[in-house]
Protein backbone atom coordinates (compact mmCIF):
# COMPACT_ATOMS: atom_id res chain seq x y z
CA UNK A 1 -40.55 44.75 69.28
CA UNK A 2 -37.50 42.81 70.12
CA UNK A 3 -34.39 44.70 69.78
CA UNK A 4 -30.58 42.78 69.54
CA UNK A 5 -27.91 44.45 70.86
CA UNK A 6 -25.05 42.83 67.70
CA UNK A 7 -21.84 41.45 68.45
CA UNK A 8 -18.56 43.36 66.65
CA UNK A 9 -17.30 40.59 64.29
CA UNK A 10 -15.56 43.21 61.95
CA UNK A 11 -11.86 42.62 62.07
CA UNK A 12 -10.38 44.49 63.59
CA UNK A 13 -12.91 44.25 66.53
CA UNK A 14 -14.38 47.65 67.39
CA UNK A 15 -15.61 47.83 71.45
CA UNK A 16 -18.04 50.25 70.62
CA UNK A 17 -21.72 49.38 71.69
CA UNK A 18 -24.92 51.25 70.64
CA UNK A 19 -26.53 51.31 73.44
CA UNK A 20 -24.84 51.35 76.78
CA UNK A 21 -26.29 48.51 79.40
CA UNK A 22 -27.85 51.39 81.04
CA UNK A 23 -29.39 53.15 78.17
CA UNK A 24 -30.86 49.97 77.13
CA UNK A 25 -32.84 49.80 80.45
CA UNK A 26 -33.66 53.57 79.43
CA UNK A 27 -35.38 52.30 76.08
CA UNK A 28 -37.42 49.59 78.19
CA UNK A 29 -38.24 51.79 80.53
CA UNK A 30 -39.32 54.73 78.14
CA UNK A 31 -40.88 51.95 75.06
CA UNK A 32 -42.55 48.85 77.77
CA UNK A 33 -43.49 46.96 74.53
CA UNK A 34 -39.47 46.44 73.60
CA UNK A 35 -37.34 44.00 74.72
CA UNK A 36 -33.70 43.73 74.39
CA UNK A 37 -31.22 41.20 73.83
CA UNK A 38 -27.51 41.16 73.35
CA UNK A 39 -25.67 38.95 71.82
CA UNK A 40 -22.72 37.55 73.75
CA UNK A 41 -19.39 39.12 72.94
CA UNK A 42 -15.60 38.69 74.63
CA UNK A 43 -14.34 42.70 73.11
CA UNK A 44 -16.89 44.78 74.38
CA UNK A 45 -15.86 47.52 76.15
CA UNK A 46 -19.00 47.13 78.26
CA UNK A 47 -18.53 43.79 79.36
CA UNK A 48 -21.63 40.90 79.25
CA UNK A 49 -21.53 41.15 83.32
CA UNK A 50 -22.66 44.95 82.94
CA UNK A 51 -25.66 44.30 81.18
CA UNK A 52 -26.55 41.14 82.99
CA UNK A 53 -26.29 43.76 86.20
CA UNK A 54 -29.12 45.66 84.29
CA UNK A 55 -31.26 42.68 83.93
CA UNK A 56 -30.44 42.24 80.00
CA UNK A 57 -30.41 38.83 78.49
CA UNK A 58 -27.36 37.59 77.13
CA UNK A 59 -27.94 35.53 74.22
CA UNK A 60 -25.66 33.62 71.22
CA UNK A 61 -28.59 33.29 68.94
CA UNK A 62 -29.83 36.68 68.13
CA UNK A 63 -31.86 35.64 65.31
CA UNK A 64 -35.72 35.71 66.94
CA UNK A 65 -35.20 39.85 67.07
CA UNK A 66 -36.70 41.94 64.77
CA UNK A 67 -34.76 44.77 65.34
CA UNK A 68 -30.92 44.31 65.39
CA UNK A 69 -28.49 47.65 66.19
CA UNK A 70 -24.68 47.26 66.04
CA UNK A 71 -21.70 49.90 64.99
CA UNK A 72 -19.30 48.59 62.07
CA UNK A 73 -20.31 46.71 58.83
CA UNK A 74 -21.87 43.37 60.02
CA UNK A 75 -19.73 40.12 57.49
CA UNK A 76 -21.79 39.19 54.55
CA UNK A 77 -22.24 36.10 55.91
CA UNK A 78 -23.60 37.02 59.52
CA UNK A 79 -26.69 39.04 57.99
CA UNK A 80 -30.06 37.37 58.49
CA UNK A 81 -32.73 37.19 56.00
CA UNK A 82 -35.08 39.46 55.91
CA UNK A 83 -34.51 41.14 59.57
CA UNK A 84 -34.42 45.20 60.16
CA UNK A 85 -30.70 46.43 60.79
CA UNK A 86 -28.95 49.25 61.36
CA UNK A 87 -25.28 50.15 61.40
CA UNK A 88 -22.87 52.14 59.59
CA UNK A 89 -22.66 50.49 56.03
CA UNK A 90 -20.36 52.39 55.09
CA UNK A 91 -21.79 52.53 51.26
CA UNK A 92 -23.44 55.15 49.90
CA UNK A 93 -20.03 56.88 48.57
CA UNK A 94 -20.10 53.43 46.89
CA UNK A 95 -17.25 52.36 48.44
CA UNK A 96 -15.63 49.42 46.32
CA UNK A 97 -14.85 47.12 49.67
CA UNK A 98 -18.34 46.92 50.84
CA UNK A 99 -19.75 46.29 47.36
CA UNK A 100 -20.62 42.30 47.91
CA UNK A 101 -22.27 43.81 51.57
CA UNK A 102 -24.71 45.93 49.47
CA UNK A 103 -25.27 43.37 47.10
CA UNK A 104 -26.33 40.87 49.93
CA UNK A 105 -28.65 43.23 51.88
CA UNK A 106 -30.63 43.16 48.62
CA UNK A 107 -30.64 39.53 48.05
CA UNK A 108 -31.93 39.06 51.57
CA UNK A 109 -34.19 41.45 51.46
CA UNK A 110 -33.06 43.03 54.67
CA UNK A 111 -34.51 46.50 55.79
CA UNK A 112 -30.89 48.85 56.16
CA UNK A 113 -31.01 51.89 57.85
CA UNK A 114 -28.04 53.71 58.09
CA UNK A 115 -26.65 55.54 60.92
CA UNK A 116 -24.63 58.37 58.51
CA UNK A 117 -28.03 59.07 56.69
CA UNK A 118 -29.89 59.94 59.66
CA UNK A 119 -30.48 63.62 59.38
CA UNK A 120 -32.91 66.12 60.10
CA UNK A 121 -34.95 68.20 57.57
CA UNK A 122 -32.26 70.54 56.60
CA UNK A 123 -30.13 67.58 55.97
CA UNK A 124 -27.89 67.92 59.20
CA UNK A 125 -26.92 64.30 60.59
CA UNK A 126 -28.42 64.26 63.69
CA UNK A 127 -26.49 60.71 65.38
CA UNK A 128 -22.33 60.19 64.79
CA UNK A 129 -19.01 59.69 66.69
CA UNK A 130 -17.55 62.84 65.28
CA UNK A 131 -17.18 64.46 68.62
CA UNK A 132 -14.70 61.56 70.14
CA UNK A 133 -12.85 62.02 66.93
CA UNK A 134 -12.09 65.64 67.54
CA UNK A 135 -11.10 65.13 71.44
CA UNK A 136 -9.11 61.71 70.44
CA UNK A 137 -7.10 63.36 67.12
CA UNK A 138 -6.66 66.53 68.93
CA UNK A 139 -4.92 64.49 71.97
CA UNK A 140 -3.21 62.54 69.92
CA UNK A 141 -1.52 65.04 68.11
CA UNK A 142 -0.28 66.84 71.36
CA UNK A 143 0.85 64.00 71.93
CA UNK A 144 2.98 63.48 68.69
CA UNK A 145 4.02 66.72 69.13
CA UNK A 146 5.17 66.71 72.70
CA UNK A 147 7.20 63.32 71.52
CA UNK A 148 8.74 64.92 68.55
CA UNK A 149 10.42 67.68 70.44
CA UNK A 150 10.86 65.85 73.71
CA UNK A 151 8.78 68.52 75.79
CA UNK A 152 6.40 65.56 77.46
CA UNK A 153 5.01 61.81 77.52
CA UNK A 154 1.51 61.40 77.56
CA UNK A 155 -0.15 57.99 78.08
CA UNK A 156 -1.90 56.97 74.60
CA UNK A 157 -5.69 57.88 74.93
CA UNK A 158 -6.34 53.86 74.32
CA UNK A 159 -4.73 53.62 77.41
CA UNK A 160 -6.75 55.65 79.26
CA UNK A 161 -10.02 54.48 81.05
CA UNK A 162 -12.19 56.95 79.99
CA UNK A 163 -12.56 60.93 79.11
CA UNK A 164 -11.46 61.57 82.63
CA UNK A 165 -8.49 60.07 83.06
CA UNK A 166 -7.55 61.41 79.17
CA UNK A 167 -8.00 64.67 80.69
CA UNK A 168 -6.24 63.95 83.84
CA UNK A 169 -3.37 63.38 81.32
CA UNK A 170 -3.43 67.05 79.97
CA UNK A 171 -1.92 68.13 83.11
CA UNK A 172 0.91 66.87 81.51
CA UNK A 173 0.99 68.99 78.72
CA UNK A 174 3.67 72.03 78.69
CA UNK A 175 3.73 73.86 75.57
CA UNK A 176 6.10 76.49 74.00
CA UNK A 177 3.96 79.78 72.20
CA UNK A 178 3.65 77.61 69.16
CA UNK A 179 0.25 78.30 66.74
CA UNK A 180 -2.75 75.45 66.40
CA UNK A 181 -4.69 75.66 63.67
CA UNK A 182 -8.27 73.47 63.53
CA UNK A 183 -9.72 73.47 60.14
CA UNK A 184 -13.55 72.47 60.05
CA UNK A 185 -16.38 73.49 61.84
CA UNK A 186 -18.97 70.68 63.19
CA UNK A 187 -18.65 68.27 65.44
CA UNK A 188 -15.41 66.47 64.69
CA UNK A 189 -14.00 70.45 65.19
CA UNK A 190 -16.15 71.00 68.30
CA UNK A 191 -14.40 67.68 69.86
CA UNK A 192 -11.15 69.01 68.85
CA UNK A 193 -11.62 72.32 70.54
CA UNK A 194 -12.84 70.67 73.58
CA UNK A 195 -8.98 69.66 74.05
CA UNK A 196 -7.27 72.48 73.30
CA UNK A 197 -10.18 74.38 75.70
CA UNK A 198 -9.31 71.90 78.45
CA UNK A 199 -5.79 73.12 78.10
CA UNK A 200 -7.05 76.95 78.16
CA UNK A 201 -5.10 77.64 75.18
CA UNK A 202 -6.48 80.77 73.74
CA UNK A 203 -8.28 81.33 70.55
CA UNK A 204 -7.20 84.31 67.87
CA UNK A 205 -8.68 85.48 64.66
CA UNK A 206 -6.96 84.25 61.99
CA UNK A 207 -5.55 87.80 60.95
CA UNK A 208 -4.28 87.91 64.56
CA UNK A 209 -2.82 83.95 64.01
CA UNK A 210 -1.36 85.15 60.32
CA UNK A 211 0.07 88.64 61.61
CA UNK A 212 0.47 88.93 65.45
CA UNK A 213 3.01 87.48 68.14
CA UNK A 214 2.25 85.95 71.30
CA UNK A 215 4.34 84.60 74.52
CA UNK A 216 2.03 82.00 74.66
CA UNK A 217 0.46 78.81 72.65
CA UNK A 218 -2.60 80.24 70.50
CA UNK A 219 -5.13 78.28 68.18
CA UNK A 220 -7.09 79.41 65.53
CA UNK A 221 -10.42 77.47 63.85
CA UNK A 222 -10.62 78.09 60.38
CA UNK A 223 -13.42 77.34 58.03
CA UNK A 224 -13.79 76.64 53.82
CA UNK A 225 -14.40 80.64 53.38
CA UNK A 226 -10.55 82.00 55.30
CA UNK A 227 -8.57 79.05 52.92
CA UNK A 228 -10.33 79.08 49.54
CA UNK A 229 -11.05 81.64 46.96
CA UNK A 230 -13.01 81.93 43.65
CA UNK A 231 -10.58 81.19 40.61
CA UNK A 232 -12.76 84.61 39.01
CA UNK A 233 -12.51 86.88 41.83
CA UNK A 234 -15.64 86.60 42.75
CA UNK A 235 -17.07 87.17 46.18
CA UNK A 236 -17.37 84.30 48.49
CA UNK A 237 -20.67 81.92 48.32
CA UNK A 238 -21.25 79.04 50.79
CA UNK A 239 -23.83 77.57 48.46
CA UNK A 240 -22.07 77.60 45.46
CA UNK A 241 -18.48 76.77 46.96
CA UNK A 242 -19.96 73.46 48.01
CA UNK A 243 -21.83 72.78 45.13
CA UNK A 244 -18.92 73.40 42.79
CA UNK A 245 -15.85 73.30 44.56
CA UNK A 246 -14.16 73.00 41.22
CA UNK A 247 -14.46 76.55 40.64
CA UNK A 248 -12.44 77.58 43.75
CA UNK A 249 -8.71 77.34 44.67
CA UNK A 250 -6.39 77.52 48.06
CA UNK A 251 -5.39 80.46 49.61
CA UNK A 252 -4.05 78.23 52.74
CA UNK A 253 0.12 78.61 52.08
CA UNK A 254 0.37 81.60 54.50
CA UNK A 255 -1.28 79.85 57.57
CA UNK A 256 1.03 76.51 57.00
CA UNK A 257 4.02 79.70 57.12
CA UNK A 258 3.25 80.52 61.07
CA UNK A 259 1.35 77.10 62.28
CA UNK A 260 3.27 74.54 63.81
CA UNK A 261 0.74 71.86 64.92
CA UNK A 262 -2.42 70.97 62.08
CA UNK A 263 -5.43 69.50 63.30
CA UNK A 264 -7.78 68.83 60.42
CA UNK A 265 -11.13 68.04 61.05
CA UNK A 266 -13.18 69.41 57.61
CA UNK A 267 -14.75 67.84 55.09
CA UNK A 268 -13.38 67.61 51.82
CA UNK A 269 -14.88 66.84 48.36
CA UNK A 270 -12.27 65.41 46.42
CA UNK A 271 -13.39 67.81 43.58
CA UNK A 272 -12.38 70.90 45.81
CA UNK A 273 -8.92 72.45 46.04
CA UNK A 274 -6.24 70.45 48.31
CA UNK A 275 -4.99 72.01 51.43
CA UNK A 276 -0.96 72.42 50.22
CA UNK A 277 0.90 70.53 47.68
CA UNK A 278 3.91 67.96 47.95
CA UNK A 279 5.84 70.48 46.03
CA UNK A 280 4.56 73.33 49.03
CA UNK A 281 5.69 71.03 51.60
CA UNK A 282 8.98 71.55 50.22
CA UNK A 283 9.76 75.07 51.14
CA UNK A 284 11.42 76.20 53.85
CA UNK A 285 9.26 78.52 55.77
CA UNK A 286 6.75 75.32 55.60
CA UNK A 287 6.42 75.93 59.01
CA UNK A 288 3.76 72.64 60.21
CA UNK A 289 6.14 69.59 61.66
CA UNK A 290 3.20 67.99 63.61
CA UNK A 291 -0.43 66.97 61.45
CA UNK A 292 -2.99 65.40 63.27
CA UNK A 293 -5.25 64.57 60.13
CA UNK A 294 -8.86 63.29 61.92
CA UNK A 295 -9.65 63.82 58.19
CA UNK A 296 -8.04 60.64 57.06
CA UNK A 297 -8.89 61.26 53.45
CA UNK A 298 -5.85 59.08 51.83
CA UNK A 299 -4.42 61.16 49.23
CA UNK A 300 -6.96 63.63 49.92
CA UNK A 301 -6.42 67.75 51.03
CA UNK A 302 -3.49 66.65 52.92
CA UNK A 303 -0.97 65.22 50.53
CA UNK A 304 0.98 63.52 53.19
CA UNK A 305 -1.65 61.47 54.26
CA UNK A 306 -0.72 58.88 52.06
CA UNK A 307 -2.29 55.64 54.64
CA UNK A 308 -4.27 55.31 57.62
CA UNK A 309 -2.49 54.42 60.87
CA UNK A 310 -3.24 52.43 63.43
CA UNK A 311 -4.32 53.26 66.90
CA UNK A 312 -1.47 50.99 68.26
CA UNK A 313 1.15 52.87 65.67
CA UNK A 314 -0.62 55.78 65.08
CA UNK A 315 2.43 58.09 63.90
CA UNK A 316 4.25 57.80 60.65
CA UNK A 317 6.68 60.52 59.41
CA UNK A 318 6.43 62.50 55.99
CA UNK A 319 9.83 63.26 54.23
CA UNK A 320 8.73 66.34 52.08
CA UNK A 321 11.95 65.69 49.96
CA UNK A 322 11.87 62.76 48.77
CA UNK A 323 8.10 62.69 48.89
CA UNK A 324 7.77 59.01 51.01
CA UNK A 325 6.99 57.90 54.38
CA UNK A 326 9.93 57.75 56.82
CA UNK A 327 10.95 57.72 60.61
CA UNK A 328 8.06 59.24 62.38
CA UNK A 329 9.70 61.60 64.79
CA UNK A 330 12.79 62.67 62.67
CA UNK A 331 13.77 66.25 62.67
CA UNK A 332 13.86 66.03 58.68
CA UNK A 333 10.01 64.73 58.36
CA UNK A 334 6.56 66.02 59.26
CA UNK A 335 5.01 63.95 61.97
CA UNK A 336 1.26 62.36 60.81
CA UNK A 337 -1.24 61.23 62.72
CA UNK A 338 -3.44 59.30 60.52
CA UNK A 339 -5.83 57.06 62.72
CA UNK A 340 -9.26 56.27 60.95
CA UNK A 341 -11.03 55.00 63.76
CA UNK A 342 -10.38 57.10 66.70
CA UNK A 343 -13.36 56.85 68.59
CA UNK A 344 -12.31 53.36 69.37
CA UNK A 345 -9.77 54.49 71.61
CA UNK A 346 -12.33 55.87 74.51
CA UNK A 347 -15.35 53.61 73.29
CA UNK A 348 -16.99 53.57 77.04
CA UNK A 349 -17.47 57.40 76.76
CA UNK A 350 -17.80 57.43 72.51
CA UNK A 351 -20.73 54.64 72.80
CA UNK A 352 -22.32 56.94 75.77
CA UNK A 353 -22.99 59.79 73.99
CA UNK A 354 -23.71 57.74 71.05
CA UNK A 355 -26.32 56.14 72.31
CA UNK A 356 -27.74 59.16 74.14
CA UNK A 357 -28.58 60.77 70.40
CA UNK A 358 -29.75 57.31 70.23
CA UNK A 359 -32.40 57.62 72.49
CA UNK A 360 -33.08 61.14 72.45
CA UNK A 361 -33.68 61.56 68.25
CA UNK A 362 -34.12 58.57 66.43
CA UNK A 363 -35.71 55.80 68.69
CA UNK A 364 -38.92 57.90 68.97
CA UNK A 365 -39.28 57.94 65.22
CA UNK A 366 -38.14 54.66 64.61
CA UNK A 367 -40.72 53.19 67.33
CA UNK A 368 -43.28 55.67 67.32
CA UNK A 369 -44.39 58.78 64.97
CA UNK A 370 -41.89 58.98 61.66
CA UNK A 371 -43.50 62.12 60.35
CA UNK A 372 -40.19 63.94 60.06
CA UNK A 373 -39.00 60.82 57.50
CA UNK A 374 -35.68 60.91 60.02
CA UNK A 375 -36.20 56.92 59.19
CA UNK A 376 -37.59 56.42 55.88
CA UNK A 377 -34.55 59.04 54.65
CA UNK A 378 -32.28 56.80 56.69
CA UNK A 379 -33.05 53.64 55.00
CA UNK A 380 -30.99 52.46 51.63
CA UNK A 381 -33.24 49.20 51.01
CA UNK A 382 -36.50 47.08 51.87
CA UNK A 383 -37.79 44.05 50.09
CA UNK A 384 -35.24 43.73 47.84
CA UNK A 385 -35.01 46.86 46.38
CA UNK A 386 -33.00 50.53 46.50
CA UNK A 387 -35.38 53.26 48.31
CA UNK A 388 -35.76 55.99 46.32
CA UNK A 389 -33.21 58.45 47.61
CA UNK A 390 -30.70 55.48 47.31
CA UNK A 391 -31.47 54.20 43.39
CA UNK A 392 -28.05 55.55 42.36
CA UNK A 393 -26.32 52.73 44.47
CA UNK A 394 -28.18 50.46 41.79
CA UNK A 395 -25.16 49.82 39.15
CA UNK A 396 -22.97 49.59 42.39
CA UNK A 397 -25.10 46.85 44.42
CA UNK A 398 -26.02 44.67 41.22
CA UNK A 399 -22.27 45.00 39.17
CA UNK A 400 -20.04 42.46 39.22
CA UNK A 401 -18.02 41.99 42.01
C-alpha cells in the first residue's frame, strides 16, 4: 500500500496536514507493508524539511499511490482516475459549490471516503477538527471582547506558534464579572471550555447564570433541552426534538438578558427554532455585545451572522437597528466573530491531534479488519457509482451544473 501525503491546492491554502511527519513514521512503523509519500508543498505548516528529517520521500508526482489523504476539497481538475481518496468533500448536505467535484469523482470512478462520515456504530463521528474550533473561537472572542471595551490586547491565535504560546497569551486576559454562555455540547464545546478552563473562570447552572450575582466572570454551557420548548407543552424529548425540530420553539431571550459574551458552538438544523430574532436584538436589555459564532451557519440561529469572516479580519460589527453590518468595535453594534475555518489558525497542534484519531481509529480498519463498516459507511462512491447510504446525492452529482 502506498499512501500520498496531498498537497493543499484549495484557495485559500489551508496548512493543515493529515498526518504529521512523525505520525507518518508511526503508520510505517505500526503497518511495514505501507509506504508514504508526500507531495511537495511551499504552505505547509509542517515544512518538506520535517518530513525529509523523518526519512519521508518528497515527491511532485504523487500519482503511483494508491492511497492519497489530504484535508480540504482537492480542484476538479487535480483528481486522478480511478485512485482511493479521502478528504473532507464537503458534499453530502449537497452543497451547490462542490456539485461539479461530486460529479467528477463519479466520472473517474474514484473511491471517496469522507472524513465527516466516519463514525462509529451509534453514528458518533469518530475523526474531526472540532476541538481546535472550540479553543480558537473561544480565544478569539476574548479577544474581540477585550478589544471592544479596551480591557486588553491579545496577539491573534494565527500569530501564535502553537497551543502553548496561545495559552501563554491568556495571561493577558483581565476580565470584569461579566456572564459566558457556550451553547453546544461535543467537541467544538469541549474545545471552547478548554479556554475559558485555562482561565479558571467558573462554571454555574444556568438557573444560577439566569438568577444569581457574582463578583466575578462566570460561564454557563447550555444544551438544545435549557433553550427550546415544545410548541404543545409537552415534556422534553431528545429523540423527537432532533427528529422534528419543527415542532419546538426558543425559550433563549432571558439568557441573551444577563450574558454579555456568546460563544456558540451547537448544531443547528435549519428546520429548528433560531437562537433570537433581528427584531430581539433590538431591545434594550439585549444584553450580548460580543458573539463568537464557531457555528458559522450564515443566516442560520444567529441572525447576525450574516457572512463568514476571515481569519486575517475576523470581526465585523452588527447594527441591530438598522439591521446591517457596520464598524466592528462600535459601542452602537454587536461585535461578531464569524471565522469558518478556525482550525487553520494553530494547524501544527489541529493536524496533531487530527492525525492521532487518524491512527488510533480509522487506519486499522481502513488497512486491516473493517468489520465495524467505520470505512464502507465512510465512503460516498466506488466504480462509478453512489454507495448505498449515499444514493440520495444521485439528482445532485448527475444534475446540471
Amino acid at each position: 500500500m502506498k499512501i500520498g501525503i496531498l498537497k493543499e491546492e484549495k484557495i485559500p491554502a489551508d496548512k493543515r496536514v493529515a498526518l504529521t511527519p512523525l505520525q507518518c513514521s508511526l503508520l510505517k512503523k505500526e503497518f511495514p507493508e505501507v509506504e508514504v509519500f508526500v507531495q511537495k508543498g511551499e504552505d505547509r505548516s509542517y515544512s518538506d524539511e520535517e518530513f525529509i528529517d523523518f526519512g519521508l520521500p518528497i515527491v511532485e508526482d504523487i500519482s503511483h499511490c494508491d492511497l492519497l489523504l489530504g484535508i480540504k476539497e482537492v480542484p476538479v481538475h487535480k483528481l486522478i482516475p480511478g485512485k482511493k481518496y479521502l478528504f473532507f468533500s464537503h458534499t453530502i448536505k449537497k452543497q451547490p459549490h462542490n456539485k461539479k467535484l461530486m460529479k467528477a469523482l463519479l466520472e473517474k470512478k474514484i473511491e471517496m471516503m469522507d472524513y465527516e462520515c466516519l463514525t462509529d456504530n451509534k453514528h458518533n463521528r469518530i475523526i474531526g477538527f472540532g476541538r481546535f474550533a472550540g479553543i480558537v473561537g473561544a480565544y478569539n472572542g476574548l479577544l474581540g471582547y477585550g478589544r471592544k471595551y479596551n480591557l486588553f490586547e491579545l496577539k491573534p491565535a494565527w500569530k501564535c506558534r502553537d497551543l502553548e504560546e496561545l495559552e501563554k497569551e491568556l495571561e493577558r486576559v483581565k476580565l470584569p464579572n461579566i456572564k459566558i454562555l457556550v451553547t453546544g455540547g461535543g467537541r467544538v464545546a469541549n474545545g471552547a471550555i478548554e479556554i475559558l478552563g485555562a482561565l479558571k473562570i467558573r462554571k454555574v447552572t444556568a438557573y444560577e447564570f439566569l438568577n444569581a450575582h457574582f463578583r466575578e466572570p462566570v460561564y454557563c454551557q447550555i444544551h438544545s433541552k435549557d433553550y427550546n420548548e415544545n410548541k404543545n407543552g409537552e415534556a422534553w424529548n431528545d429523540k423527537e426534538f432532533y427528529e422534528n425540530p419543527e415542532r419546538y420553539s426558543s425559550t433563549f431571550l432571558p439568557f441573551a438578558k444577563v450574558c454579555y459574551l456568546l460563544i456558540t458552538c451547537h448544531f443547528w438544523n435549519p428546520k429548528a427554532p433560531v437562537l433570537f430574532t433581528k427584531e430581539d436584538m433590538k431591545a434594550d436589555n439585549f444584553r450580548i455585545s460580543v458573539i463568537a459564532d464557531i457555528t458559522c451557519d450564515i443566516n442560520g440561529s444567529v441572525p447576525s451572522t450574516s457572512r463568514s469572516s476571515s481569519i486575517e479580519h475576523p470581526f465585523y460589527g452588527y447594527n441591530p437597528q438598522t439591521e446591517k453590518e457596520d464598524v466592528a468595535f462600535s459601542k452602537d453594534t454587536i461585535t461578531v466573530m464569524a471565522v469558518d475555518n478556525l482550525p487553520c489558525e494553530l494547524p501544527r497542534d489541529a493536524s496533531e491531534d487530527f492525525g492521532k484519531a487518524l491512527l488510533d481509529r480509522v487506519f486499522p480498519h481502513l488497512l486491516g479488519n473493517d468489520s465495524d463498516r467505520i470505512i464502507e459507511r465512510a465512503t460516498l462512491c466506488k466504480d462509478g457509482k453512489l454507495m448505498e447510504g449515499f444514493a440520495y446525492l444521485n439528482d445532485y452529482a448527475l444534475g446540471e451544473g
